[in-house]
Protein backbone atom coordinates (compact mmCIF):
# COMPACT_ATOMS: atom_id res chain seq x y z
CA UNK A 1 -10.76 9.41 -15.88
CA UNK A 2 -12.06 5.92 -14.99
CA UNK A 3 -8.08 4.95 -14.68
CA UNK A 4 -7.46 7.58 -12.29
CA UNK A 5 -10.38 6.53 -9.86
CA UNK A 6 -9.10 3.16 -9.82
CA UNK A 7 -5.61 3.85 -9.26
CA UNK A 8 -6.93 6.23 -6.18
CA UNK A 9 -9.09 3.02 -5.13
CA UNK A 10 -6.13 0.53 -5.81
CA UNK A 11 -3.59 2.60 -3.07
CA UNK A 12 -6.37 3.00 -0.55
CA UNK A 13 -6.96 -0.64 -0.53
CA UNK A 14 -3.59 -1.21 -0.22
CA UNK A 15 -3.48 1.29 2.55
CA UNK A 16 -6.39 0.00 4.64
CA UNK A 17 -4.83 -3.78 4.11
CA UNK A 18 -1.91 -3.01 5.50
CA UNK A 19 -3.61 -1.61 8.64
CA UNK A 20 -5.82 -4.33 8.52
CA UNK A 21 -3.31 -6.98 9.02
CA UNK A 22 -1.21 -4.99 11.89
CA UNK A 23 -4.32 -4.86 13.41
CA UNK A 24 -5.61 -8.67 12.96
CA UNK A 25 -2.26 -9.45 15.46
CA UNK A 26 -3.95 -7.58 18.42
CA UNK A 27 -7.42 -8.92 17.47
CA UNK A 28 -6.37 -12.94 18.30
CA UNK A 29 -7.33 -14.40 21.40
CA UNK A 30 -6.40 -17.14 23.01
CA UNK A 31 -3.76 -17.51 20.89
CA UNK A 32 -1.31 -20.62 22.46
CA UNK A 33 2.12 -19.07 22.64
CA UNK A 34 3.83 -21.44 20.55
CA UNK A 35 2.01 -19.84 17.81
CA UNK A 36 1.79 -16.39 18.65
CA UNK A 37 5.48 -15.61 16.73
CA UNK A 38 4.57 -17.36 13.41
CA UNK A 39 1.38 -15.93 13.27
CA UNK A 40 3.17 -12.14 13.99
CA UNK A 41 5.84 -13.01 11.30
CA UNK A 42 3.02 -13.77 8.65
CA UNK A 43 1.02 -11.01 9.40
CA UNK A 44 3.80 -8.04 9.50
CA UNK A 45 4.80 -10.52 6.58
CA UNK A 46 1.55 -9.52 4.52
CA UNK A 47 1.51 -5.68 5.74
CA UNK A 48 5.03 -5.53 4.21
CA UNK A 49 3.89 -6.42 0.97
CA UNK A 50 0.79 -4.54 0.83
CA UNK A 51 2.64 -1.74 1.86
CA UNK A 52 5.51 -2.46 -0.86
CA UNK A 53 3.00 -3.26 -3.59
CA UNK A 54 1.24 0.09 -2.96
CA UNK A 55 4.48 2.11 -3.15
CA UNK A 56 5.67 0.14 -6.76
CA UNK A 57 1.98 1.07 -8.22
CA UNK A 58 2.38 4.50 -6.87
CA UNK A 59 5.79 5.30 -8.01
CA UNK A 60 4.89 3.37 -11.49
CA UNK A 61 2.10 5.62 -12.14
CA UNK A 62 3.79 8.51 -10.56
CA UNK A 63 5.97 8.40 -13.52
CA UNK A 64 3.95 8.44 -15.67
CA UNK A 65 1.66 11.77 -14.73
CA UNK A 66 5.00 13.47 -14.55
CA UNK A 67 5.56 12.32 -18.13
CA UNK A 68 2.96 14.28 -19.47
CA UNK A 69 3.16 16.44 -17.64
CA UNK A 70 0.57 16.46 -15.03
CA UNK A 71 0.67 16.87 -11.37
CA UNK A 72 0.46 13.14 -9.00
CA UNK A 73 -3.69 13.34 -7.69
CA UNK A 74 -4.01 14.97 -4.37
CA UNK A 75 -6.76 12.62 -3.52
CA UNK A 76 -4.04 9.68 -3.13
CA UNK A 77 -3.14 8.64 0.58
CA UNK A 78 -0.79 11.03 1.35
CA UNK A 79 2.06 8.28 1.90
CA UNK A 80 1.63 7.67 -1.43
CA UNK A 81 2.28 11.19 -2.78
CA UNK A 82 5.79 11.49 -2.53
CA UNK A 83 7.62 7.88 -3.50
CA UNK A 84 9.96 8.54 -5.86
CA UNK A 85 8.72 8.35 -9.42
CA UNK A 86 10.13 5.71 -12.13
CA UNK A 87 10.87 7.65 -15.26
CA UNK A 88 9.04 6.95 -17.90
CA UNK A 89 10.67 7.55 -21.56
């Protein structure tokens, strides 16, 4: 049970990072201009990979509720619900 709960708490946080970091873009001012690209870059850079790393963890332990035989939690961000599973044998 513990396991479950921190999956569930694993994809939210990588749920409210991602919107955390598209949001830290329109949160800069006074930003010189020179800047302004890199520091878009980096952070659609980091959303990316929260957003990637939530979807591997999510279809990783996707497959492996559908290996025994159990149903994916409903309590998982709804994003998260239907990436394609990895089978598990």
């Amino acid at each position: 049970m513990m396991l479950r709960v921190e999956m569930n708490r694993i994809l939210h946080f990588m749920q409210d990072k991602v919107v955390w970091w598209r949001r830290a873009v329109l949160a800069r001012e006074k930003v010189h201009f020179e800047y302004l690209g890199g520091i878009v870059a980096y952070a659609q850079k980091q959303a990316f990979i929260r957003e990637e790393l939530g979807k591997k963890f999510a279809g990783e332990w996707a497959g492996v509720f559908v290996a025994h035989g159990e149903e994916i939690p409903r309590y998982w961000p709804s994003k998260y619900r239907d990436i394609p599973h990895v089978p598990r044998q």
